[in-house]
Protein backbone atom coordinates (compact mmCIF):
# COMPACT_ATOMS: atom_id res chain seq x y z
CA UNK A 1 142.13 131.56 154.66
CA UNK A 2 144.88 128.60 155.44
CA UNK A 3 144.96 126.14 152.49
CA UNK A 4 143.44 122.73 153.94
CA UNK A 5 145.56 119.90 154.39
CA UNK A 6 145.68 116.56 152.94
CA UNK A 7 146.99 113.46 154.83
CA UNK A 8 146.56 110.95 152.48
CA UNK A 9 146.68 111.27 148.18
CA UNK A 10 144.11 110.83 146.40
CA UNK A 11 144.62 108.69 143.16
CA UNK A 12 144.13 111.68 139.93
CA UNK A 13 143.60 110.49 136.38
CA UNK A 14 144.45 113.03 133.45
CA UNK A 15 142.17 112.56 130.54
CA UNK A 16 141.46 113.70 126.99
CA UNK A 17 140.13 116.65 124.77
CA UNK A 18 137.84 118.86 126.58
CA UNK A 19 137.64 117.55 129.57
CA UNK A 20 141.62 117.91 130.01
CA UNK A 21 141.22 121.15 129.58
CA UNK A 22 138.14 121.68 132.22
CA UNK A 23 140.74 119.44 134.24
CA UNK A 24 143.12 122.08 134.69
CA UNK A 25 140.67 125.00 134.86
CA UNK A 26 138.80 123.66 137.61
CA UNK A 27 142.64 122.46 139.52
CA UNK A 28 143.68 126.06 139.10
CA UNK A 29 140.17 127.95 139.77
CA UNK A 30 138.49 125.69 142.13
CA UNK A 31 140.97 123.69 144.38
CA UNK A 32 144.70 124.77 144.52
CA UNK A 33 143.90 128.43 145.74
CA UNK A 34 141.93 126.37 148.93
CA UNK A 35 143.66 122.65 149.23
CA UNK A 36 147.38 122.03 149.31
CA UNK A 37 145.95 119.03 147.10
CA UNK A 38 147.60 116.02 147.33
CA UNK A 39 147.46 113.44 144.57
CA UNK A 40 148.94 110.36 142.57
CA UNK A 41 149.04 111.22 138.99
CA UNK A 42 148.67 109.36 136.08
CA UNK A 43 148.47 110.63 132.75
CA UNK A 44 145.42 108.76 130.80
CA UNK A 45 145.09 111.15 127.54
CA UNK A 46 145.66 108.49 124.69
CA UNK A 47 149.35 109.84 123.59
CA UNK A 48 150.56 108.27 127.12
CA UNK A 49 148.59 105.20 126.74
CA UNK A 50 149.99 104.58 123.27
CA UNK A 51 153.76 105.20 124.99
CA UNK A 52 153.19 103.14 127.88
CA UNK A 53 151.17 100.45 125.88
CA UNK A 54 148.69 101.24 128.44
CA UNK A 55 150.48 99.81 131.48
CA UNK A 56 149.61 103.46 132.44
CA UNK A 57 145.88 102.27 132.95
CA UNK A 58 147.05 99.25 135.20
CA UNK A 59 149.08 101.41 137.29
CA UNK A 60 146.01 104.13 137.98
CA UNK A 61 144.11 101.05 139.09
CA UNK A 62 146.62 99.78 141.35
CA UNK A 63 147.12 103.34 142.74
CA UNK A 64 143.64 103.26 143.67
CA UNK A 65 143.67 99.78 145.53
CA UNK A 66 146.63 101.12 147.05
CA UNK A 67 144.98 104.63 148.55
CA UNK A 68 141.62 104.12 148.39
CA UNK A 69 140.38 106.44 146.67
CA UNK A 70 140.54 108.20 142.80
CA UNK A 71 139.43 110.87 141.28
CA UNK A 72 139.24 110.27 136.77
CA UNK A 73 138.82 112.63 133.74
CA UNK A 74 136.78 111.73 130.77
CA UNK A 75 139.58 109.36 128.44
CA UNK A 76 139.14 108.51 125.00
CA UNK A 77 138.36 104.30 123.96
CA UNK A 78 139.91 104.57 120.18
CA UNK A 79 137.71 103.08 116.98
CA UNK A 80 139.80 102.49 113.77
CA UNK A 81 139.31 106.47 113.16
CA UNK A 82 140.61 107.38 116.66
CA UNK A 83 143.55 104.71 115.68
CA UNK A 84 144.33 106.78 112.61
CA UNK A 85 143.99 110.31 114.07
CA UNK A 86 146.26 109.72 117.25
CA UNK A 87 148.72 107.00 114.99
CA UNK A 88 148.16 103.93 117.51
CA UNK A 89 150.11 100.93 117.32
CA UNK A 90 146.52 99.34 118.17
CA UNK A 91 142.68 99.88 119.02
CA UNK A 92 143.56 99.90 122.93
CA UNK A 93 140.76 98.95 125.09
CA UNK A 94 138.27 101.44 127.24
CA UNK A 95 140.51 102.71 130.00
CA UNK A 96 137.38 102.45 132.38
CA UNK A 97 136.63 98.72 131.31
CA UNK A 98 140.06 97.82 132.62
CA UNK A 99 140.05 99.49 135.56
CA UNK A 100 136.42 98.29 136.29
CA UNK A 101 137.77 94.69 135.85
CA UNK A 102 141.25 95.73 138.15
CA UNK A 103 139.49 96.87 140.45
CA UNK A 104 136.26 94.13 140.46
CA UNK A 105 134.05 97.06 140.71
CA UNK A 106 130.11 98.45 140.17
CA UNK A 107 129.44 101.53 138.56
CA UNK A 108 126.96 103.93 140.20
CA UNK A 109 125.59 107.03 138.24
CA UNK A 110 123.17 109.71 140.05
CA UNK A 111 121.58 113.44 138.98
CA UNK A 112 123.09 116.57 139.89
CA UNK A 113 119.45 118.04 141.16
CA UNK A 114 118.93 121.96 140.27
CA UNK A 115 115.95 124.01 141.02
CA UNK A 116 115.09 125.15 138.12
CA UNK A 117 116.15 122.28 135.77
CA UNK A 118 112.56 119.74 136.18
CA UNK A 119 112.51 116.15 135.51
CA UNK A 120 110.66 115.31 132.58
CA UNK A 121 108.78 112.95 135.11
CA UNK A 122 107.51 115.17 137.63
CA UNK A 123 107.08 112.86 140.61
CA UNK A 124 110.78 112.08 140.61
CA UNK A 125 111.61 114.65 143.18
CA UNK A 126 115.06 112.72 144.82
CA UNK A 127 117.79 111.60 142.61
CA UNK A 128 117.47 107.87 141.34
CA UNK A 129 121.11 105.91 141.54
CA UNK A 130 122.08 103.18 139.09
CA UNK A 131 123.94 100.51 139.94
CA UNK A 132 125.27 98.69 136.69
CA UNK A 133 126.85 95.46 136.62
CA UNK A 134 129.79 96.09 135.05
CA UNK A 135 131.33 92.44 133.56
CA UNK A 136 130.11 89.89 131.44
CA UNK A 137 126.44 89.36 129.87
CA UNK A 138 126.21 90.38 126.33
CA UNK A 139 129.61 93.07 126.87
CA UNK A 140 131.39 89.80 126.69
CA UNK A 141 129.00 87.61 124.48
CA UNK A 142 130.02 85.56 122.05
CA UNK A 143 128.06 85.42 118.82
CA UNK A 144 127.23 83.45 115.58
CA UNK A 145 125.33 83.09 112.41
CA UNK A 146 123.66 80.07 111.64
CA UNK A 147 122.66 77.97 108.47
CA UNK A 148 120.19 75.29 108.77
CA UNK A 149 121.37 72.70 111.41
CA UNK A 150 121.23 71.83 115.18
CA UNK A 151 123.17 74.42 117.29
CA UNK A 152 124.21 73.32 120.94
CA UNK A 153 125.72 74.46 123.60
CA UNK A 154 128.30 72.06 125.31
CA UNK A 155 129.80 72.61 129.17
CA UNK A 156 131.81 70.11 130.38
CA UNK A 157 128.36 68.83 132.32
CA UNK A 158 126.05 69.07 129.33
CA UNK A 159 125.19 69.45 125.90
CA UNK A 160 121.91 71.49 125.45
CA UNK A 161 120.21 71.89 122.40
CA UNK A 162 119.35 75.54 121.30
CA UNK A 163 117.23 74.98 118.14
CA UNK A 164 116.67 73.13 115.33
CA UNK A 165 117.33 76.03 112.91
CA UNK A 166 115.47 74.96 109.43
CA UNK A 167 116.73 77.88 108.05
CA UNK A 168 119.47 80.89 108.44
CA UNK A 169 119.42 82.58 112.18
CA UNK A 170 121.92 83.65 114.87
CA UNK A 171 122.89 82.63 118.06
CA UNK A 172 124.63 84.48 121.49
CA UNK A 173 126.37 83.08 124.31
CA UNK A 174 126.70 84.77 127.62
CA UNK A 175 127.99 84.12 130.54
CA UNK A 176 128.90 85.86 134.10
CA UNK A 177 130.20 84.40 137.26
CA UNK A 178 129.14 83.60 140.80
CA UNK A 179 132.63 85.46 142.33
CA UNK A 180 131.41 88.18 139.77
CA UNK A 181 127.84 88.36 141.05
CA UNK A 182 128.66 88.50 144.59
CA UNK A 183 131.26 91.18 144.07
CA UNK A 184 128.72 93.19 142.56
CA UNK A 185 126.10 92.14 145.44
CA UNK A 186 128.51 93.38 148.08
CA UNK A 187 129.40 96.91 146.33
CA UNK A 188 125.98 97.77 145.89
CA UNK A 189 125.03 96.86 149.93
CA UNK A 190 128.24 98.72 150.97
CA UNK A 191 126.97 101.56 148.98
CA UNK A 192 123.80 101.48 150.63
CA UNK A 193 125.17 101.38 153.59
CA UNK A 194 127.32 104.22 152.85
CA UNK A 195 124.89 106.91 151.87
CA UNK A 196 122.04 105.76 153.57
CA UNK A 197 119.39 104.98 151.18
CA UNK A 198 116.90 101.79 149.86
CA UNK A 199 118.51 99.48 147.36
CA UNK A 200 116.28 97.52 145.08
CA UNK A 201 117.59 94.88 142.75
CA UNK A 202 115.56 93.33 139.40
CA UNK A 203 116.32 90.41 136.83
CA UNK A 204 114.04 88.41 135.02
CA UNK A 205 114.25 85.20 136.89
CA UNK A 206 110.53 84.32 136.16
CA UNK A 207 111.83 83.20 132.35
CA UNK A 208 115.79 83.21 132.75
CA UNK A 209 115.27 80.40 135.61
CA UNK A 210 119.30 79.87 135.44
CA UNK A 211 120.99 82.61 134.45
CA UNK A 212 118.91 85.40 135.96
CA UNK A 213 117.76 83.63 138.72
CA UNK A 214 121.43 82.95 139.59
CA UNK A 215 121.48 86.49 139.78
CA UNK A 216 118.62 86.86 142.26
CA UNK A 217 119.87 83.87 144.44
CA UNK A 218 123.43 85.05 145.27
CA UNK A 219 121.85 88.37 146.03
CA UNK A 220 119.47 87.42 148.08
CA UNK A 221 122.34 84.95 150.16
CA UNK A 222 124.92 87.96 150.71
CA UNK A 223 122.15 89.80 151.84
CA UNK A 224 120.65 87.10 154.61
CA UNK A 225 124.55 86.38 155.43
CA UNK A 226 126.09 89.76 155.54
CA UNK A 227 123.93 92.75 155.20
CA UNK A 228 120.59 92.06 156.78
CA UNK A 229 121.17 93.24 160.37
CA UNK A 230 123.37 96.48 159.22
CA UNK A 231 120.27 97.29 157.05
CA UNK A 232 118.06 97.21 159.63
CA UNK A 233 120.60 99.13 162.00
CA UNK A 234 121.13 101.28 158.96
CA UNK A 235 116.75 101.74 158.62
CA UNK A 236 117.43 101.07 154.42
CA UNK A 237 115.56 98.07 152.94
CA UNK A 238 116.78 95.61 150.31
CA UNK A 239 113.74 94.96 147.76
CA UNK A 240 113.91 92.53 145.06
CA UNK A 241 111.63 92.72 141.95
CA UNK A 242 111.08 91.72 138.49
CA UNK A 243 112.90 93.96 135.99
CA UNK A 244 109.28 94.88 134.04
CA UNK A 245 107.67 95.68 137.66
CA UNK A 246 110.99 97.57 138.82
CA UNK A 247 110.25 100.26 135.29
CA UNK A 248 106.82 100.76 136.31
CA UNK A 249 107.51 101.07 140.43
CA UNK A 250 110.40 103.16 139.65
CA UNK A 251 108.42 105.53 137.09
CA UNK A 252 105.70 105.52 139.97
CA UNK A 253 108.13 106.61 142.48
CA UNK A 254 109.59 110.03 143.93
CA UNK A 255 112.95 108.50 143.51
CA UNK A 256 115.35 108.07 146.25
CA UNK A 257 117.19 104.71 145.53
CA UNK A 258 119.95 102.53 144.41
CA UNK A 259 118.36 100.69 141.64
CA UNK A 260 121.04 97.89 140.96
CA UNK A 261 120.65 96.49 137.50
CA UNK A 262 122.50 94.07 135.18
CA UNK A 263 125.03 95.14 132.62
CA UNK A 264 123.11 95.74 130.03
CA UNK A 265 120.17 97.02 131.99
CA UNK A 266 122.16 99.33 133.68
CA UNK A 267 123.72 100.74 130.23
CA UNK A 268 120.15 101.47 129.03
CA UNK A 269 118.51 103.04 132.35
CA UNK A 270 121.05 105.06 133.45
CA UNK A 271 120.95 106.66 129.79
CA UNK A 272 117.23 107.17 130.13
CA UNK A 273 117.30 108.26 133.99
CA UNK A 274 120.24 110.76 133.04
CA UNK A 275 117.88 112.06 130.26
CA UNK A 276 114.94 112.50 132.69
CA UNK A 277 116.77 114.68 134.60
CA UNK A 278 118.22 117.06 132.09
CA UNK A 279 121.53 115.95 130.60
CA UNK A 280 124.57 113.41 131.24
CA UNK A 281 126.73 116.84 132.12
CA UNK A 282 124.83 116.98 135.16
CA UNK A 283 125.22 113.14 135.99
CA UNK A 284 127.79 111.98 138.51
CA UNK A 285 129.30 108.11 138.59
CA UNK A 286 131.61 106.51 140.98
CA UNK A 287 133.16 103.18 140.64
CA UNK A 288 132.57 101.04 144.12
CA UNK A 289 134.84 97.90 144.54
CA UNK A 290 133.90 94.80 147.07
CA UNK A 291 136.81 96.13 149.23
CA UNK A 292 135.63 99.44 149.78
CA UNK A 293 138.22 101.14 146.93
CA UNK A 294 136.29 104.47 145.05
CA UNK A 295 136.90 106.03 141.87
CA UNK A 296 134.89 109.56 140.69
CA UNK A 297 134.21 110.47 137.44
CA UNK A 298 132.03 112.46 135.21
CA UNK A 299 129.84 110.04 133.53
CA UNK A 300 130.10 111.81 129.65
CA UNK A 301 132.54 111.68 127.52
CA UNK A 302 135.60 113.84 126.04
CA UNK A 303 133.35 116.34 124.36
CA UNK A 304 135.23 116.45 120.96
CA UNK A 305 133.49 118.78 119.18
CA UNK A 306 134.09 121.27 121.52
CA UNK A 307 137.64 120.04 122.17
CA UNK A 308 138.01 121.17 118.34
CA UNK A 309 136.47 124.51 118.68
CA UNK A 310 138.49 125.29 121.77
CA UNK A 311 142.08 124.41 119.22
CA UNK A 312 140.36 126.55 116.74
CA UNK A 313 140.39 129.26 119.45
CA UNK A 314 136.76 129.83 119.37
CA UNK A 315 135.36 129.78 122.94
CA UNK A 316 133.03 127.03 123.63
CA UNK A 317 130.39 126.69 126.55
CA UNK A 318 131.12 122.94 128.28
CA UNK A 319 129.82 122.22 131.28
CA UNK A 320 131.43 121.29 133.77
CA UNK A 321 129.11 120.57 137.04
CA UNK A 322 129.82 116.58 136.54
CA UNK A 323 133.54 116.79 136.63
CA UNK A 324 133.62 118.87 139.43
CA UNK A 325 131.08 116.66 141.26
CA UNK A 326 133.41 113.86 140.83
CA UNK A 327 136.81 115.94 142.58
CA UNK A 328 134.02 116.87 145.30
CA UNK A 329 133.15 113.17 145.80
CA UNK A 330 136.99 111.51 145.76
CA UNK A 331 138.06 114.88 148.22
CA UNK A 332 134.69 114.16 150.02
CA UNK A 333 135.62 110.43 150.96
CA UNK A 334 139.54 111.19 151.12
CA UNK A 335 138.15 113.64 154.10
CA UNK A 336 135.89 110.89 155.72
CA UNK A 337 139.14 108.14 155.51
CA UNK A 338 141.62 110.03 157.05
CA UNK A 339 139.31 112.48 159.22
CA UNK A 340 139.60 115.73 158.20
CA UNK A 341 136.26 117.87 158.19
CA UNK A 342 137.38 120.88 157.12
CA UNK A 343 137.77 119.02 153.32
CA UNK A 344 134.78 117.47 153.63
CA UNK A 345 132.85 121.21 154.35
CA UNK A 346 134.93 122.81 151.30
CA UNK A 347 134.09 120.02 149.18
CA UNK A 348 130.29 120.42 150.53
CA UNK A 349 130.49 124.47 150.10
CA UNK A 350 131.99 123.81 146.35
CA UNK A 351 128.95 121.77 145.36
CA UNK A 352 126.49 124.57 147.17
CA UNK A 353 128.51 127.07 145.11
CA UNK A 354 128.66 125.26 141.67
CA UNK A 355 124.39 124.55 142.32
CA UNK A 356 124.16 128.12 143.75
CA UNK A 357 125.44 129.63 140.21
CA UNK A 358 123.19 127.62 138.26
CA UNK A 359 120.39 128.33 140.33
CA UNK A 360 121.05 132.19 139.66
CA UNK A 361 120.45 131.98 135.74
CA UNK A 362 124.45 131.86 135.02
CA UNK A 363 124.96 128.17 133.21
CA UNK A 364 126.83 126.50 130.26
CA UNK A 365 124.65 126.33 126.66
CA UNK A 366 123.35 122.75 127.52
CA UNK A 367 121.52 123.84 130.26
CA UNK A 368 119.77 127.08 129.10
CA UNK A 369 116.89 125.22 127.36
CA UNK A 370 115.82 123.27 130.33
CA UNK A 371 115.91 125.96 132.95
CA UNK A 372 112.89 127.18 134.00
CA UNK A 373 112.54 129.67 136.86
CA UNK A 374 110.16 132.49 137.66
CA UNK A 375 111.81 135.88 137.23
CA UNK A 376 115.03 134.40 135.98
CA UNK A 377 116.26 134.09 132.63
CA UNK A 378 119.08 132.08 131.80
CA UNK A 379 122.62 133.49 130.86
CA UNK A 380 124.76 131.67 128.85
CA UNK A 381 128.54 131.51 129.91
CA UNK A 382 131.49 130.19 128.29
CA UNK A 383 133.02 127.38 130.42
CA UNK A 384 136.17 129.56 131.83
CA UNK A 385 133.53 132.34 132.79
CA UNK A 386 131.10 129.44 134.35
CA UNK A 387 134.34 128.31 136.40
CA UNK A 388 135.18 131.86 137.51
CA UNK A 389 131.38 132.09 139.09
CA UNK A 390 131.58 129.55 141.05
CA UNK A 391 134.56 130.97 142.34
CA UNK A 392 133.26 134.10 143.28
CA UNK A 393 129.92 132.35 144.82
CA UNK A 394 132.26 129.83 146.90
CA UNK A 395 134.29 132.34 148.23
CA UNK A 396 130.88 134.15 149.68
CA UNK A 397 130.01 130.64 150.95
CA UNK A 398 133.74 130.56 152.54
CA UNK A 399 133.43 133.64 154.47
């Protein structure tokens, strides 16, 4: 077959350990031999950050409000080990943080769905999509301890009194913004817009009758100004809860929605949705800005200890399905920008494959304990040999 064309780059973000090394495999095995793929590369793994001072991470986030659209590997945020082990000038600051903040975006994280790998919650039959907040609240709190003595907290309209502490305590201050809120509101509506399904939003305005209900108000006012009509157009529904009655709806529910939570909400239930399903390997996110700019990425980590098997030489068994869900998404939305459906059907045909394999009883380590199919029992593959039967399933699908 002809290699498929690109008109426009996608933005490509290098990463670290393990997943640097899937990086290349899946380049080499999955997409060069089909795409004549055309990217913007920037080098993330820490060695370049610590050379560029990590105007490196600036630069990928600019890329991507340049072209649209990125594509990252799994990077490494460095604690006072990781500052030792690499020999950092400094402790430099999560790579996705910044370009979440560059880029003013929302974080969405959904299932990779496998017959044969079961929710533990068996009514959840459709994927369930976080949307997490991704700036302020306690990520950006500022914090305390207290003797005995009033604590207050002063704006330049007020002085409130906390408490009256008669003894030793502690004290937080949060904060967010209404340009912050409504950037968030408007990436999770364009989202829903853009793959056609419910969005339902929860705080807990009913006792945070400010700050939470602040939340629920802007909402509810880009929704009425902006969005209301296209939902309807669209058939999708916009449904606002409390966060308590949004756990037990959603537990209730087949799934099939953008549940758009706070920061801190979102860091919790997309944990425990990515559970239910089976594993965080099998969990896609994609960061959504206000303007319409997209950037894919597994939502795990580097997967050191495997990273330091693989050095060792020892052959290690990492999946893989989450990275190469995030190339299919940034090639997938590349193809519907600049109109090019033969990408968007390899792209579709490389997820079918990558499924397909899994499916058969061929899968990474992580996933042999949770598969479950009549007739079928599960072989485990070392990641090269998972890679290499995908290939040979998506070039059936290709024919």
């Amino acid at each position: 077959m002809h290699k498929i064309n690109m008109k426009m780059p996608l933005v490509e973000i290098d990463g670290d350990e393990m997943t640097r090394v899937l990086w290349k495999e899946i380049k080499d095995t999955l997409l060069t031999p089909f795409i004549e793929l055309k990217t913007d590369y920037y080098d993330l793994g820490l060695e370049n950050r610590e050379k560029t001072k990590d105007n490196i991470t600036l630069e990928s986030a600019a890329a991507i409000a340049k072209y649209g659209v990125g594509v990252k590997c799994a990077t490494i945020t460095p604690n006072a080990q990781r500052v030792s082990e690499y020999n950092l000038s400094q402790m430099w600051k999560s790579p996705n943080g910044t370009i979440r903040a560059a880029l003013d975006g929302t974080v969405f994280r959904a299932p990779i769905l496998v017959d044969g790998i079961k929710p533990i919650i068996n009514g959840w039959r459709k994927p369930i999509i976080i949307a997490r907040h991704a700036y302020g609240d306690v990520y950006a709190g500022v914090e305390a301890k207290v003797q005995e003595g009033k604590a207050y907290l002063n704006t330049p309209q007020d002085n409130v009194l906390i408490k009256d502490f008669q003894g030793a305590g502690i004290i937080q201050a949060i904060h967010n913004t209404d340009k912050s809120i409504a950037s968030f509101a408007r990436s999770c509506f364009n989202y829903a817009l853009d793959i056609k399904k419910d969005l339902w939003f929860a705080t807990k305005d009913t006792i945070s009758k400010i700050y939470d209900h602040r939340f629920k108000d802007i909402f509810q006012e880009v929704f009425d100004t902006e969005y209301a009509q296209r939902f309807s157009d669209a058939g999708i529904e916009y449904f606002y809860t409390l966060i308590d009655d949004a756990v037990a709806r959603i537990m209730r529910s087949e799934g099939g929605m953008i549940w758009a939570c706070k920061n801190y909400d979102g860091d919790v239930m997309s944990d425990m949705v990515a559970t239910v399903y089976g594993s965080l390997a099998m969990m896609t996110s994609v960061l959504v800005s206000p303007q319409g700019q997209y950037e894919y990425e597994a939502a795990h980590g580097t997967v050191t200890r495997h990273y330091y098997q693989h050095l060792q030489g020892k052959p290690v068994s990492t999946n893989s399905m989450a990275t190469i869900f995030a190339w299919t998404g940034a090639l997938k939305k590349r193809a519907e920008l600049d109109n090019i459906p033969s990408l968007k059907n390899f792209a579709d045909k490389l997820e079918a494959a990558s499924i397909a394999v899994i499916e058969k009883g061929v899968m990474t380590k992580d996933l042999a304990g949770l598969f479950k199919k009549e007739g079928i029992t599960p072989k485990v593959v070392f990641y090269n040999e998972f890679l290499q039967a995908i290939r040979a399933e998506l070039g059936n699908l290709l024919c």
